[in-house]
PDB file of N, CA and C in Angstrom:
ATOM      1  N   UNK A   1     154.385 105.920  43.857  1.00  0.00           N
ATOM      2  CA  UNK A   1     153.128 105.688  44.540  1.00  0.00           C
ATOM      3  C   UNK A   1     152.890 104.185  44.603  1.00  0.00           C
ATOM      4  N   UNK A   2     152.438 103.101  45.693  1.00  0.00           N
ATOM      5  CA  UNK A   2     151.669 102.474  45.690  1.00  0.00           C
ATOM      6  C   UNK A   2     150.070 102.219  45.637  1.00  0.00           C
ATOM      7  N   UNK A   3     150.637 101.343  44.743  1.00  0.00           N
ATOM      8  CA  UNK A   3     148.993 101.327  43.558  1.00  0.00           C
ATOM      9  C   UNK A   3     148.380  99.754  44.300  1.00  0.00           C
ATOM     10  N   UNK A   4     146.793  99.513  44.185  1.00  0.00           N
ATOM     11  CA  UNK A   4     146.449  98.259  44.648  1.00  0.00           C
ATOM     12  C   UNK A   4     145.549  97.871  43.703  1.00  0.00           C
ATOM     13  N   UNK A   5     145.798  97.374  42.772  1.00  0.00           N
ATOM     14  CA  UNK A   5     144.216  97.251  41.494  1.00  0.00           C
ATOM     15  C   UNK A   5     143.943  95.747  41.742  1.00  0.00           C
ATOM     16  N   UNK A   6     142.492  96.127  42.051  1.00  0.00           N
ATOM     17  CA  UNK A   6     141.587  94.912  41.395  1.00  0.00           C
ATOM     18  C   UNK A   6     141.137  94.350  40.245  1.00  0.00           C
ATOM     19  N   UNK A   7     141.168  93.367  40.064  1.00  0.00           N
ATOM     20  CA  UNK A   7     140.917  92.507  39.086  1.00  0.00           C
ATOM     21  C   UNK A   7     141.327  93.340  37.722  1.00  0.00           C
ATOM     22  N   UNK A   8     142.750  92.712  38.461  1.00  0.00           N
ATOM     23  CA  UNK A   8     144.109  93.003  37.520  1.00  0.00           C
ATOM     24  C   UNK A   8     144.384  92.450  36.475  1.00  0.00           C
ATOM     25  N   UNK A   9     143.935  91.402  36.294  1.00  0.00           N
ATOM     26  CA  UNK A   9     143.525  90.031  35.749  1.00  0.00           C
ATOM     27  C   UNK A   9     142.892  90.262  33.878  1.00  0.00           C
ATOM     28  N   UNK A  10     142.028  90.933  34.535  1.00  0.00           N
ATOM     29  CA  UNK A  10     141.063  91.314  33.169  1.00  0.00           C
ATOM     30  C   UNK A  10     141.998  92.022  32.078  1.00  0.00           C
ATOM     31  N   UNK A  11     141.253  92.577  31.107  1.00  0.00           N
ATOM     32  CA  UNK A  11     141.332  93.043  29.781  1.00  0.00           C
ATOM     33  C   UNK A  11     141.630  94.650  30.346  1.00  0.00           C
ATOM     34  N   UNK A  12     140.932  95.368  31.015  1.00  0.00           N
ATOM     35  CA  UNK A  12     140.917  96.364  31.121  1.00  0.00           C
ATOM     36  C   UNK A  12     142.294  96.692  32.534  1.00  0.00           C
ATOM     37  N   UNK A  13     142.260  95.832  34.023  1.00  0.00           N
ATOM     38  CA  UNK A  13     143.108  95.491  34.682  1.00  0.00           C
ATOM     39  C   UNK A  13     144.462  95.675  34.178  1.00  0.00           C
ATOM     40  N   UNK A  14     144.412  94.666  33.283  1.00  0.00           N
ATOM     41  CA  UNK A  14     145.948  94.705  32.563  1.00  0.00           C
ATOM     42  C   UNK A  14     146.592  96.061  31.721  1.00  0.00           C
ATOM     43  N   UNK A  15     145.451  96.403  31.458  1.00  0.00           N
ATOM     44  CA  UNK A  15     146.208  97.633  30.601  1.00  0.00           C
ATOM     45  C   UNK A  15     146.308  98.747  31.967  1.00  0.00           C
ATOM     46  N   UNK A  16     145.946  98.413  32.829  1.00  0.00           N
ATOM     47  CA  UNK A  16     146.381  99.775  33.946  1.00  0.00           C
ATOM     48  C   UNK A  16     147.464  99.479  34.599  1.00  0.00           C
ATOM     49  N   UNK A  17     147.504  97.744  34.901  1.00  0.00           N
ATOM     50  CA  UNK A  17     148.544  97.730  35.377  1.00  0.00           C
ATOM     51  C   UNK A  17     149.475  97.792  34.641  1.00  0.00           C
ATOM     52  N   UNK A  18     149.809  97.768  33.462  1.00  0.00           N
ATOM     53  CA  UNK A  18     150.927  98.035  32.563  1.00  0.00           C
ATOM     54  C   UNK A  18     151.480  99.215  32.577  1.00  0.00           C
ATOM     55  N   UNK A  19     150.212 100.689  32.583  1.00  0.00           N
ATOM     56  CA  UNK A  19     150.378 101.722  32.253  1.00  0.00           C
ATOM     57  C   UNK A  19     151.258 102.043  33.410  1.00  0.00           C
ATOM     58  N   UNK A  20     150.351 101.785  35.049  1.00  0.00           N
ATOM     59  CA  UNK A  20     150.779 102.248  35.908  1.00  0.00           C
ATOM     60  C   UNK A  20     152.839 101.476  36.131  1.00  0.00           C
ATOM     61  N   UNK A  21     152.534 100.654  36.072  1.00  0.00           N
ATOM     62  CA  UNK A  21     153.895 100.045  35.761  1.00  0.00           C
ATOM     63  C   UNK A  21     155.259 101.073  35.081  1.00  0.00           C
ATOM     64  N   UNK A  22     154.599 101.766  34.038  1.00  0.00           N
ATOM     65  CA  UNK A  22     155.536 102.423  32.869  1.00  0.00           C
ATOM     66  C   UNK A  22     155.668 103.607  33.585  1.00  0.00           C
ATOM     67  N   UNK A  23     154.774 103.628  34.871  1.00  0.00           N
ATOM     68  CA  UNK A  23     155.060 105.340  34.871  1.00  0.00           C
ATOM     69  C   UNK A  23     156.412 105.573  36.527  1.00  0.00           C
ATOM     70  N   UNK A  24     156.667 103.993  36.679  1.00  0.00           N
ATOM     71  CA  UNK A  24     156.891 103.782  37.465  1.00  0.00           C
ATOM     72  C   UNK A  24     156.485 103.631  39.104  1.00  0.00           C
ATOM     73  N   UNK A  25     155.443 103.340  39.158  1.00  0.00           N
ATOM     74  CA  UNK A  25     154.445 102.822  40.393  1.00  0.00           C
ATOM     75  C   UNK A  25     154.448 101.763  40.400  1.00  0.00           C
ATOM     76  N   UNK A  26     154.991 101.306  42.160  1.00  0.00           N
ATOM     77  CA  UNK A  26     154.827 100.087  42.632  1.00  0.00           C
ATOM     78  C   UNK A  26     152.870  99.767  42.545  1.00  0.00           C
ATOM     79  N   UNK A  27     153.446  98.334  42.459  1.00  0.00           N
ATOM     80  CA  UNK A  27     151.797  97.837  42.091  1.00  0.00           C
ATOM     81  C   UNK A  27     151.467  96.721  42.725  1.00  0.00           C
ATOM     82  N   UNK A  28     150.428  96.442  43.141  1.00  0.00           N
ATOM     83  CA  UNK A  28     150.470  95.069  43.474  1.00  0.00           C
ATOM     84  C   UNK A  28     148.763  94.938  43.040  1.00  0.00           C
ATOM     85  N   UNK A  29     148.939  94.297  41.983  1.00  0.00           N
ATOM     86  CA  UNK A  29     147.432  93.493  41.974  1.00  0.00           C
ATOM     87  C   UNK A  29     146.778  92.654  42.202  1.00  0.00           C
ATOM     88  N   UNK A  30     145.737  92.429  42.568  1.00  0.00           N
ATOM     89  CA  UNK A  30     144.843  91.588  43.938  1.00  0.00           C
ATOM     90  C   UNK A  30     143.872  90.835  42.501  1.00  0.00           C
ATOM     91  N   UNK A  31     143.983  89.636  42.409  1.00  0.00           N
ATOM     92  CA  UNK A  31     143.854  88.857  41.632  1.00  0.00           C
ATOM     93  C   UNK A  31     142.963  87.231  41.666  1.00  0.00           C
ATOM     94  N   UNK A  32     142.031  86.960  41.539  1.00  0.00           N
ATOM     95  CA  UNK A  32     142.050  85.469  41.670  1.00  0.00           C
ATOM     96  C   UNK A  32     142.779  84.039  40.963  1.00  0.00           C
ATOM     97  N   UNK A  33     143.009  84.485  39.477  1.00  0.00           N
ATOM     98  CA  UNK A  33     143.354  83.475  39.131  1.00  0.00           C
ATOM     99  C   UNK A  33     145.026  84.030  38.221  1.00  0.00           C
ATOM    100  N   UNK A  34     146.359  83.949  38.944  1.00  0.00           N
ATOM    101  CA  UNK A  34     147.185  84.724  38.963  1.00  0.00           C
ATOM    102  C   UNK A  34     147.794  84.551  37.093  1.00  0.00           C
ATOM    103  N   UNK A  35     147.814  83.259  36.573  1.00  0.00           N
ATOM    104  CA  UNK A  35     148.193  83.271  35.494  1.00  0.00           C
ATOM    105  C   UNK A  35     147.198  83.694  34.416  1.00  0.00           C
ATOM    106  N   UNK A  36     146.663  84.636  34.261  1.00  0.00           N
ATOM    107  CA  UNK A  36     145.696  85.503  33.676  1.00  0.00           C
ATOM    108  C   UNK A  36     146.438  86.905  33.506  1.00  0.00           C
ATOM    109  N   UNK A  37     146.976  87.060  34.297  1.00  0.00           N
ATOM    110  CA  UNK A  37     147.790  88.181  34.210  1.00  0.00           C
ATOM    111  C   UNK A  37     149.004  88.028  33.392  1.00  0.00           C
ATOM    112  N   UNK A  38     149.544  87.528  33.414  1.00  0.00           N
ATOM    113  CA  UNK A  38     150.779  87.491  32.208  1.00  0.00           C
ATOM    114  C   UNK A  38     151.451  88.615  32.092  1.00  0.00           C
ATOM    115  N   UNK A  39     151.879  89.523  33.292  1.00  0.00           N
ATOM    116  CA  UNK A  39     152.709  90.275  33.023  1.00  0.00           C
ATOM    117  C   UNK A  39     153.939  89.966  34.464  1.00  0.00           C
ATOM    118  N   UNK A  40     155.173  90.318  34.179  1.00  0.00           N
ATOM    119  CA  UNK A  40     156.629  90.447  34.829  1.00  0.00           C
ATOM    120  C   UNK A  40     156.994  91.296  34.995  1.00  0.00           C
ATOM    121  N   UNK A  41     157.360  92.166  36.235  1.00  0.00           N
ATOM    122  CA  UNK A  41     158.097  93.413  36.513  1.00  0.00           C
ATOM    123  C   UNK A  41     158.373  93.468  37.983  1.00  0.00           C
ATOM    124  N   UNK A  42     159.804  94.012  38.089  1.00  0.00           N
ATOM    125  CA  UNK A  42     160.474  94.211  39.694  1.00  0.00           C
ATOM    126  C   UNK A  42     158.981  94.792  40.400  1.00  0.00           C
ATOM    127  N   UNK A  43     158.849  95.935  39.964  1.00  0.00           N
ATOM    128  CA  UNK A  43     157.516  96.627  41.006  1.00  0.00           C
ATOM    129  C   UNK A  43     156.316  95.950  40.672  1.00  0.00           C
ATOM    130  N   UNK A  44     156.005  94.768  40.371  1.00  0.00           N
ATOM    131  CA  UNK A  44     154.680  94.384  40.572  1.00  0.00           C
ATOM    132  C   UNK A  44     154.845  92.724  41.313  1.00  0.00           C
ATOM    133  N   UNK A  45     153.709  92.727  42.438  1.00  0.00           N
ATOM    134  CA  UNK A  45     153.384  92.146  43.171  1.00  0.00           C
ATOM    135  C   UNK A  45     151.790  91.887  43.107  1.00  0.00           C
ATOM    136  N   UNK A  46     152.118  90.678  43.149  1.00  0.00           N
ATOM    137  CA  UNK A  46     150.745  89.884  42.937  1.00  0.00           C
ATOM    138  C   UNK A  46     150.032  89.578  44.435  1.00  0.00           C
ATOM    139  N   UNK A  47     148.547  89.591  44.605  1.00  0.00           N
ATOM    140  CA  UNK A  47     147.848  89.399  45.751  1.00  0.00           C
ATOM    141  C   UNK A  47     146.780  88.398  45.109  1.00  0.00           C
ATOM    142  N   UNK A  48     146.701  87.311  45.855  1.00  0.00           N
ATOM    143  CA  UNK A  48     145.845  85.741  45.496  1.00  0.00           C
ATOM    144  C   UNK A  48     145.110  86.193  46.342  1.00  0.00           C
ATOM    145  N   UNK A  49     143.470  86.453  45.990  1.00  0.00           N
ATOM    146  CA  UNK A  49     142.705  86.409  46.842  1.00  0.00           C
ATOM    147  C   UNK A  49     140.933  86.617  46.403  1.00  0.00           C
ATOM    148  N   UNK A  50     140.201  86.501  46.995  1.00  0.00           N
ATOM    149  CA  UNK A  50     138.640  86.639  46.263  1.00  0.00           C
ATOM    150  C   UNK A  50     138.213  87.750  46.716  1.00  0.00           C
ATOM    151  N   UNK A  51     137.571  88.770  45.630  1.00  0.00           N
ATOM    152  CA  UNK A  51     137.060  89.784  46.597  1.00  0.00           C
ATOM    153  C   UNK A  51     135.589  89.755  47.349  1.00  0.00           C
ATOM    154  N   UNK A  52     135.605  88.573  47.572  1.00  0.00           N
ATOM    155  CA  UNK A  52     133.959  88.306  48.353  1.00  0.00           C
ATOM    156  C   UNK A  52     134.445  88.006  49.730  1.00  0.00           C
ATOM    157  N   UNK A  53     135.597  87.969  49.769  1.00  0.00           N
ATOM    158  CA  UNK A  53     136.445  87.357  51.053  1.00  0.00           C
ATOM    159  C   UNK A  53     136.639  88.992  51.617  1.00  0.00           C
ATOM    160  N   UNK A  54     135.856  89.252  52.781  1.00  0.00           N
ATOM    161  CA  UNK A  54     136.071  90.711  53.709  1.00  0.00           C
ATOM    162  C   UNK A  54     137.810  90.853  53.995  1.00  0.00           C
ATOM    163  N   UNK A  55     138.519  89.766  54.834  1.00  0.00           N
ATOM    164  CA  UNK A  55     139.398  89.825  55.453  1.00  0.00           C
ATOM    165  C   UNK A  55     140.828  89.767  54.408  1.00  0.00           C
ATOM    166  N   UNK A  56     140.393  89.314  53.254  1.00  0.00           N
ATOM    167  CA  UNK A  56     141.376  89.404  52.054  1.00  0.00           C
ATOM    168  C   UNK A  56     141.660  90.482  51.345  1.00  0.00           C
ATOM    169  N   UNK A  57     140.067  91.726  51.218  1.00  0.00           N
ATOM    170  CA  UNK A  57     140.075  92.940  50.506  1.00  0.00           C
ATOM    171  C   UNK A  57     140.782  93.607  51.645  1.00  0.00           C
ATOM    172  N   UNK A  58     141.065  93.625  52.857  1.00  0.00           N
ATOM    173  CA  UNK A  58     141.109  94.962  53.960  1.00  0.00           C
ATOM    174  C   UNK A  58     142.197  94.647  54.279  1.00  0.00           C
ATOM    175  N   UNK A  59     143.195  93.287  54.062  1.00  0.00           N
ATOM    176  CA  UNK A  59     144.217  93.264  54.213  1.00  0.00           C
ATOM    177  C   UNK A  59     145.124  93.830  52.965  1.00  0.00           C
ATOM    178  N   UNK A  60     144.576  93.519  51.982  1.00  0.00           N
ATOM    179  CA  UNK A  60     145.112  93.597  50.753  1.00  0.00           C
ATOM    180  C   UNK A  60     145.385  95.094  50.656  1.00  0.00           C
ATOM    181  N   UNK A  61     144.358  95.909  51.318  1.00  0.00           N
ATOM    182  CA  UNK A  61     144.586  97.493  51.094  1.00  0.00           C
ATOM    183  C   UNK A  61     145.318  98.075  52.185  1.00  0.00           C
ATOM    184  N   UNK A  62     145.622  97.791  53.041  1.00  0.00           N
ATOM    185  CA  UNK A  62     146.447  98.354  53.964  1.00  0.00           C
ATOM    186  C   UNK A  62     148.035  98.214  52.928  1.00  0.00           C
ATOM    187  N   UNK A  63     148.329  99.804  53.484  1.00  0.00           N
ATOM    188  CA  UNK A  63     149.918 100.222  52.972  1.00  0.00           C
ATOM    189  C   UNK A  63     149.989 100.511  51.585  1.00  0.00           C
ATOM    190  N   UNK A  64     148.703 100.847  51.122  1.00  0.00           N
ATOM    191  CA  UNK A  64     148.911 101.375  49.525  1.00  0.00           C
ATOM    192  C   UNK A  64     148.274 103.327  49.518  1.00  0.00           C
ATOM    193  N   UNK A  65     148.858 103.642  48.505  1.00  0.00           N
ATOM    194  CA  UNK A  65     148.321 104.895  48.847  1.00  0.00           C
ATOM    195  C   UNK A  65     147.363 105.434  48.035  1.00  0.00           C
ATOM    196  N   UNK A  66     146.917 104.422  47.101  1.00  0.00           N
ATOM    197  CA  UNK A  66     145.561 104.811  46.006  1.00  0.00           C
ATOM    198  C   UNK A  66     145.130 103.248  45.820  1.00  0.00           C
ATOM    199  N   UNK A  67     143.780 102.887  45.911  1.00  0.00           N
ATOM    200  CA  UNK A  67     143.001 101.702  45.387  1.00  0.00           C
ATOM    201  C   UNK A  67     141.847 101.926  44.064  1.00  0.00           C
ATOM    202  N   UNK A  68     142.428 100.922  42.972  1.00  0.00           N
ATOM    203  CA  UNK A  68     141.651 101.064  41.734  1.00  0.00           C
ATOM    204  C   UNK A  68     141.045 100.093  41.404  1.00  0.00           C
ATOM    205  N   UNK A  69     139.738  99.717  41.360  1.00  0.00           N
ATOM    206  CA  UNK A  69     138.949  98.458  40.795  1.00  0.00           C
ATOM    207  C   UNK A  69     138.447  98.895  39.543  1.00  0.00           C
ATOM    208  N   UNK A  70     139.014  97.834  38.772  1.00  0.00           N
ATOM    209  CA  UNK A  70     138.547  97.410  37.189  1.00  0.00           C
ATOM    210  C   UNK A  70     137.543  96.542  37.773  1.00  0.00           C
ATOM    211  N   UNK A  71     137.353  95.686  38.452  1.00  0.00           N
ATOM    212  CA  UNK A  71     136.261  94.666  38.787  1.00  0.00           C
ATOM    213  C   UNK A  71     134.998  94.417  37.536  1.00  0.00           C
ATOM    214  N   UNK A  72     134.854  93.443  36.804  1.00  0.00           N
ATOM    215  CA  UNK A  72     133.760  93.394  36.063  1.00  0.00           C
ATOM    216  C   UNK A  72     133.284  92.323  36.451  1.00  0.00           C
ATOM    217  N   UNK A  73     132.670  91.766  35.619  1.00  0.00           N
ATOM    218  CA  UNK A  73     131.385  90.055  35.373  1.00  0.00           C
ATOM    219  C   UNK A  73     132.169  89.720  34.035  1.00  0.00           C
ATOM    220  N   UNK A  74     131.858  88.225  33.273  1.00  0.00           N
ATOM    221  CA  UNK A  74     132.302  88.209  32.142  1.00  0.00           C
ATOM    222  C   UNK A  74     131.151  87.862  31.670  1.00  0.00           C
ATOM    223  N   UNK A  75     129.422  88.156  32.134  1.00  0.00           N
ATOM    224  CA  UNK A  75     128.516  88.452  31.183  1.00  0.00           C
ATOM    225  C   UNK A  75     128.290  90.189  31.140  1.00  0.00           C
ATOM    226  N   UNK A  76     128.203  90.226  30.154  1.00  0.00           N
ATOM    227  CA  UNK A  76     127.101  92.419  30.380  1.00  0.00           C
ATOM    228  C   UNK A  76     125.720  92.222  31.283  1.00  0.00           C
ATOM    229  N   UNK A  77     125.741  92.958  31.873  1.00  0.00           N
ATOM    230  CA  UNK A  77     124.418  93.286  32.155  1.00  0.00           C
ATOM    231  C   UNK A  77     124.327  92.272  33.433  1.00  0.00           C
ATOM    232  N   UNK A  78     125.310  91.368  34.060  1.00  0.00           N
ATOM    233  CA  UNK A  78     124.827  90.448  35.164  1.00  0.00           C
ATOM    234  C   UNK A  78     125.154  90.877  36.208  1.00  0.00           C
ATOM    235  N   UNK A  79     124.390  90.813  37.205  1.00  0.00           N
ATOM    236  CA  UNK A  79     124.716  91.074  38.813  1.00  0.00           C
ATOM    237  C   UNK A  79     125.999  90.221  39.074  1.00  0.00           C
ATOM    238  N   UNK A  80     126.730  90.121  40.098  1.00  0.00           N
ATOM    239  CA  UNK A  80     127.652  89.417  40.324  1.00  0.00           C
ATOM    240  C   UNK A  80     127.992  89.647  41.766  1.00  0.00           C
ATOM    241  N   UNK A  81     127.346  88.759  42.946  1.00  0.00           N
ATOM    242  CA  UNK A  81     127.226  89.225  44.121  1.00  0.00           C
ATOM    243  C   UNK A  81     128.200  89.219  44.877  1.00  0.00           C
ATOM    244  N   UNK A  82     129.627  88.723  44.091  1.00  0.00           N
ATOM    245  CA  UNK A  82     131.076  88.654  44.790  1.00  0.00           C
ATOM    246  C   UNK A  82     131.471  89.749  44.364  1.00  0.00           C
ATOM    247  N   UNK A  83     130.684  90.293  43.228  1.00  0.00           N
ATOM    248  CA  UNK A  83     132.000  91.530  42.769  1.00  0.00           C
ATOM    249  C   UNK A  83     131.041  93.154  43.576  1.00  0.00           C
ATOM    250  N   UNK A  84     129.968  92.775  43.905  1.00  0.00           N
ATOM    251  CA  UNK A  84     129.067  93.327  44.542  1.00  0.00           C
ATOM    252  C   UNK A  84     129.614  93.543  45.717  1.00  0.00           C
ATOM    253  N   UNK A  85     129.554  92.590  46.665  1.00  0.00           N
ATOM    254  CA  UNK A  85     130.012  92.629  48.077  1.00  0.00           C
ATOM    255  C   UNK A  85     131.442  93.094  48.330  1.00  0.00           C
ATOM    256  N   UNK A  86     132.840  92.793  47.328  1.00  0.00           N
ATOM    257  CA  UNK A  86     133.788  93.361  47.007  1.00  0.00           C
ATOM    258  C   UNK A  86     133.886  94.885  46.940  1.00  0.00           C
ATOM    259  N   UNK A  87     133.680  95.154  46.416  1.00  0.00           N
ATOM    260  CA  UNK A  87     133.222  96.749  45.874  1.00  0.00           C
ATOM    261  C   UNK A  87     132.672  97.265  47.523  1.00  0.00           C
ATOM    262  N   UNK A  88     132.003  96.925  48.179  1.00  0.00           N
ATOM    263  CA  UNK A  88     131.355  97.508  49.551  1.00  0.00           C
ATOM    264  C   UNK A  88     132.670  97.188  49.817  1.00  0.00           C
ATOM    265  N   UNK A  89     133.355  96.005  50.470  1.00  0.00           N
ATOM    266  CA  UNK A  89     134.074  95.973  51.233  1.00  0.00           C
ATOM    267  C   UNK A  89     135.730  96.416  51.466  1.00  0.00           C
ATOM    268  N   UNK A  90     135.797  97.149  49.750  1.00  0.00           N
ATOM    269  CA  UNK A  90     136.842  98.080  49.619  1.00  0.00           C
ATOM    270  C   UNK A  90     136.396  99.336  50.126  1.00  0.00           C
ATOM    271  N   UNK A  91     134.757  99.628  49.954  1.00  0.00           N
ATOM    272  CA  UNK A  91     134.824 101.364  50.382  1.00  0.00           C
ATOM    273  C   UNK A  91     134.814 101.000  52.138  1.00  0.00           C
ATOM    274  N   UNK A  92     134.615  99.950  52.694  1.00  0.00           N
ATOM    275  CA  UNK A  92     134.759 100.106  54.182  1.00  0.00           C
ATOM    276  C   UNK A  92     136.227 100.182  54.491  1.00  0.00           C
ATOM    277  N   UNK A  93     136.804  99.362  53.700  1.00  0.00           N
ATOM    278  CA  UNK A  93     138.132  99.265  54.137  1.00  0.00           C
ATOM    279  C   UNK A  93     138.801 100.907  54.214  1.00  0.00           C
ATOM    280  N   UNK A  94     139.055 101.025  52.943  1.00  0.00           N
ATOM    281  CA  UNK A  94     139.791 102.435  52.374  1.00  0.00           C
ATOM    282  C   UNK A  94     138.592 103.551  53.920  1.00  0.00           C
ATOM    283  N   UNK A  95     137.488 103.564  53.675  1.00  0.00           N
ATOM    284  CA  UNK A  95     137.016 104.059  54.961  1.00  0.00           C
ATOM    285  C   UNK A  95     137.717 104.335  56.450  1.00  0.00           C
ATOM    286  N   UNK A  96     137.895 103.341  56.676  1.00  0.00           N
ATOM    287  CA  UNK A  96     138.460 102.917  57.413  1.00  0.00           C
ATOM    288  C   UNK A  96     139.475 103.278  58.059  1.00  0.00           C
ATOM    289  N   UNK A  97     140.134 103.168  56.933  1.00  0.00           N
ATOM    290  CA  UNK A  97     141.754 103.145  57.226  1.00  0.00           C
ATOM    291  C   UNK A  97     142.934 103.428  56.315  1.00  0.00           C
ATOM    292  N   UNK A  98     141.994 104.255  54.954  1.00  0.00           N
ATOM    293  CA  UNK A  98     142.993 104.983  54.249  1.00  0.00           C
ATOM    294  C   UNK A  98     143.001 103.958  53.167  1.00  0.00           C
ATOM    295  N   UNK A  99     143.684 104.062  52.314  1.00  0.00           N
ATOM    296  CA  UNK A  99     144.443 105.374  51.513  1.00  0.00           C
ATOM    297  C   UNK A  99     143.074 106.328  51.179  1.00  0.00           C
ATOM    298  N   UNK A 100     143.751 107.436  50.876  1.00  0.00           N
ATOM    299  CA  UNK A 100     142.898 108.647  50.766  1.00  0.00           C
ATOM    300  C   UNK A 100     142.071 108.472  49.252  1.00  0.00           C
ATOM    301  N   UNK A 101     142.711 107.536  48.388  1.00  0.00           N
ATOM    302  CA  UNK A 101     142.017 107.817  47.190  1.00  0.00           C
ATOM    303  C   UNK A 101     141.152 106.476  47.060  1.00  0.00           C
ATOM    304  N   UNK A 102     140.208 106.383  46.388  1.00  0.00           N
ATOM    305  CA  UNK A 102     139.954 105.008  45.483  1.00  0.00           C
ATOM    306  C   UNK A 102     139.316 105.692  44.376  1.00  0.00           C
ATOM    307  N   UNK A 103     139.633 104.790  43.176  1.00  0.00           N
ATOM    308  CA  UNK A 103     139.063 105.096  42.006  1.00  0.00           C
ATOM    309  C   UNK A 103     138.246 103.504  41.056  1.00  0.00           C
ATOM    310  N   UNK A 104     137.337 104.068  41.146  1.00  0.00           N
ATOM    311  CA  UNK A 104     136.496 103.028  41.008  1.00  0.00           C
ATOM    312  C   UNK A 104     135.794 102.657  39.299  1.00  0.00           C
ATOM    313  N   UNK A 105     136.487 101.879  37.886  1.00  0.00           N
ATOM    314  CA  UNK A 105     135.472 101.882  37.097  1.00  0.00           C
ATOM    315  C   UNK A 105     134.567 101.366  37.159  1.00  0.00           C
ATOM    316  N   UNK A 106     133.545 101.721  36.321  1.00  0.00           N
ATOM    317  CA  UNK A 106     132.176 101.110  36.122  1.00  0.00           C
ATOM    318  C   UNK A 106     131.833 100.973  34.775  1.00  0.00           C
ATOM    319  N   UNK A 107     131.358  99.734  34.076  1.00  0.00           N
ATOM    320  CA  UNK A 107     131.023  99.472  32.455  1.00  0.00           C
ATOM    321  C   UNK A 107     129.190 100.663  32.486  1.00  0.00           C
ATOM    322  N   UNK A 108     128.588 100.791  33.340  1.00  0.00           N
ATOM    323  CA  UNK A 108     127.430 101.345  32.960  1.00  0.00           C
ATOM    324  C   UNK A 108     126.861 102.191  33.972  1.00  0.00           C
ATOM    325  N   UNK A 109     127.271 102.357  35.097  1.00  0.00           N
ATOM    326  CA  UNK A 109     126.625 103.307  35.924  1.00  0.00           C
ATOM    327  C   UNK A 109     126.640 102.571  37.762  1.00  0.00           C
ATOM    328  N   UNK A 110     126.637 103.726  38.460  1.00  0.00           N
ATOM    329  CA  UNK A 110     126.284 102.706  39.732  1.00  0.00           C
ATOM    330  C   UNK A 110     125.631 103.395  41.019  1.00  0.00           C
ATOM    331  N   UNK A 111     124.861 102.461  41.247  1.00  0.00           N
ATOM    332  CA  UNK A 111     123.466 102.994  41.781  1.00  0.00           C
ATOM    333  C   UNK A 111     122.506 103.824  41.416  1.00  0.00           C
ATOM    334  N   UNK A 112     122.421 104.818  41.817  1.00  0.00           N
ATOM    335  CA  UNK A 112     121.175 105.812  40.920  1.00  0.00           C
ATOM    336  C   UNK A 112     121.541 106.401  39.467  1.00  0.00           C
ATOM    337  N   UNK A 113     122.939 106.378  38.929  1.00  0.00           N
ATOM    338  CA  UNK A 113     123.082 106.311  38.340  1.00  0.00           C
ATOM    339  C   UNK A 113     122.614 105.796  36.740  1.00  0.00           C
ATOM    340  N   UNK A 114     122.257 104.230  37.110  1.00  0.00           N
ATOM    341  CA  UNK A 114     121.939 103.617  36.492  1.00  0.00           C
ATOM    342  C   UNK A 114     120.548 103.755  35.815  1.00  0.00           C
ATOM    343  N   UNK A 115     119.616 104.640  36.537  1.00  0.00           N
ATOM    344  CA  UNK A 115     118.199 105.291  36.289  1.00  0.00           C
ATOM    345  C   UNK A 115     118.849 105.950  35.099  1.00  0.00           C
ATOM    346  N   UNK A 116     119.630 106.898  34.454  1.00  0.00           N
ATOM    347  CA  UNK A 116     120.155 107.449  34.262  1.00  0.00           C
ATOM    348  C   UNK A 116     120.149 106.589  32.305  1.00  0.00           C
ATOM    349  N   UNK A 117     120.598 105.740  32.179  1.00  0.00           N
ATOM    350  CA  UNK A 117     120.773 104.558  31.152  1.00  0.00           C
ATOM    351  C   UNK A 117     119.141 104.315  30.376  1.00  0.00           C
ATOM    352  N   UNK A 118     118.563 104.737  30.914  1.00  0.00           N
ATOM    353  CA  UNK A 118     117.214 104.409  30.215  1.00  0.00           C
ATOM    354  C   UNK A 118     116.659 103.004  30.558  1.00  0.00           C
ATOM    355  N   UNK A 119     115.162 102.670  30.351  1.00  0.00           N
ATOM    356  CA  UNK A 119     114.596 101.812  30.816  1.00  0.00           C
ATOM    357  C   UNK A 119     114.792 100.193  30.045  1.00  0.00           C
ATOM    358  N   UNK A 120     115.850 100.265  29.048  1.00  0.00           N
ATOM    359  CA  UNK A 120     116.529  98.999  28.592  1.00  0.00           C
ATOM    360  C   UNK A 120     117.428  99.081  29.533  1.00  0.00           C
ATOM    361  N   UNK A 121     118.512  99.794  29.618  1.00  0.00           N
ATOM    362  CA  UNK A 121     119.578  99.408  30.327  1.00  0.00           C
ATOM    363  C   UNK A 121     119.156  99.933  31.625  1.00  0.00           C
ATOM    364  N   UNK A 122     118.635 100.714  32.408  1.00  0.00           N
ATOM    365  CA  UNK A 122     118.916 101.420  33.847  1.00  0.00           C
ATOM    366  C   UNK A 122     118.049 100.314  34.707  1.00  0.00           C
ATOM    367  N   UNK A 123     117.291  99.384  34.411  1.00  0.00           N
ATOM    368  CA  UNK A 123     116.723  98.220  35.749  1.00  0.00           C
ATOM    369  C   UNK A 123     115.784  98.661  36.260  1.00  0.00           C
TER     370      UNK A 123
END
């Protein structure tokens, strides 16, 4: 399978792309700052790009057949209006024009969800 993970980069990123790696899935992770990643393998391919950038997420997803965002903030609890607008502009893409899956984490909930967390955490 081709795999497309976002913010591959991270703590959590890395351990998928590793996993997915072991199970033998081509990968290519979409990354901003590429030496953060620190991993080497024939099937993985790196993508330099911001996900606040429309024309970088929709290229980046064409020709994969599942899209996975780890995407976080490196405060808790902060808005982050690149990783915000990112996140939309993968579900237009994949919308769009396929792949059939995306799988999306989330550290706390998203959108109404977040009511959900109680009135410390839900906003």
């Amino acid at each position: 399978m081709r795999l497309l993970i976002f913010g591959a980069s991270g703590a959590t990123g890395r351990a998928l792309v590793s996993a997915a790696l072991a199970k033998g899935h081509m990968v290519a992770a979409f990354v901003r700052t590429p030496g953060k990643l620190a991993i080497s393998h024939e099937h993985l391919s790196l993508l330099v790009g911001d996900v606040a950038d429309r024309q970088a997420v929709e290229g980046a997803i064409a020709g994969h057949d599942a899209v996975l965002s780890c995407l976080g903030v490196g405060v808790p609890l902060k808005h982050d209006a690149a990783v915000i607008a990112g996140i939309g502009f993968m579900i237009e893409a994949v919308q769009r024009s396929g792949p059939a899956r995306l799988i999306y984490l989330s550290f706390l909930g998203v959108r109404d969800s977040r009511r959900q967390l109680g009135p410390l955490l839900g906003g």
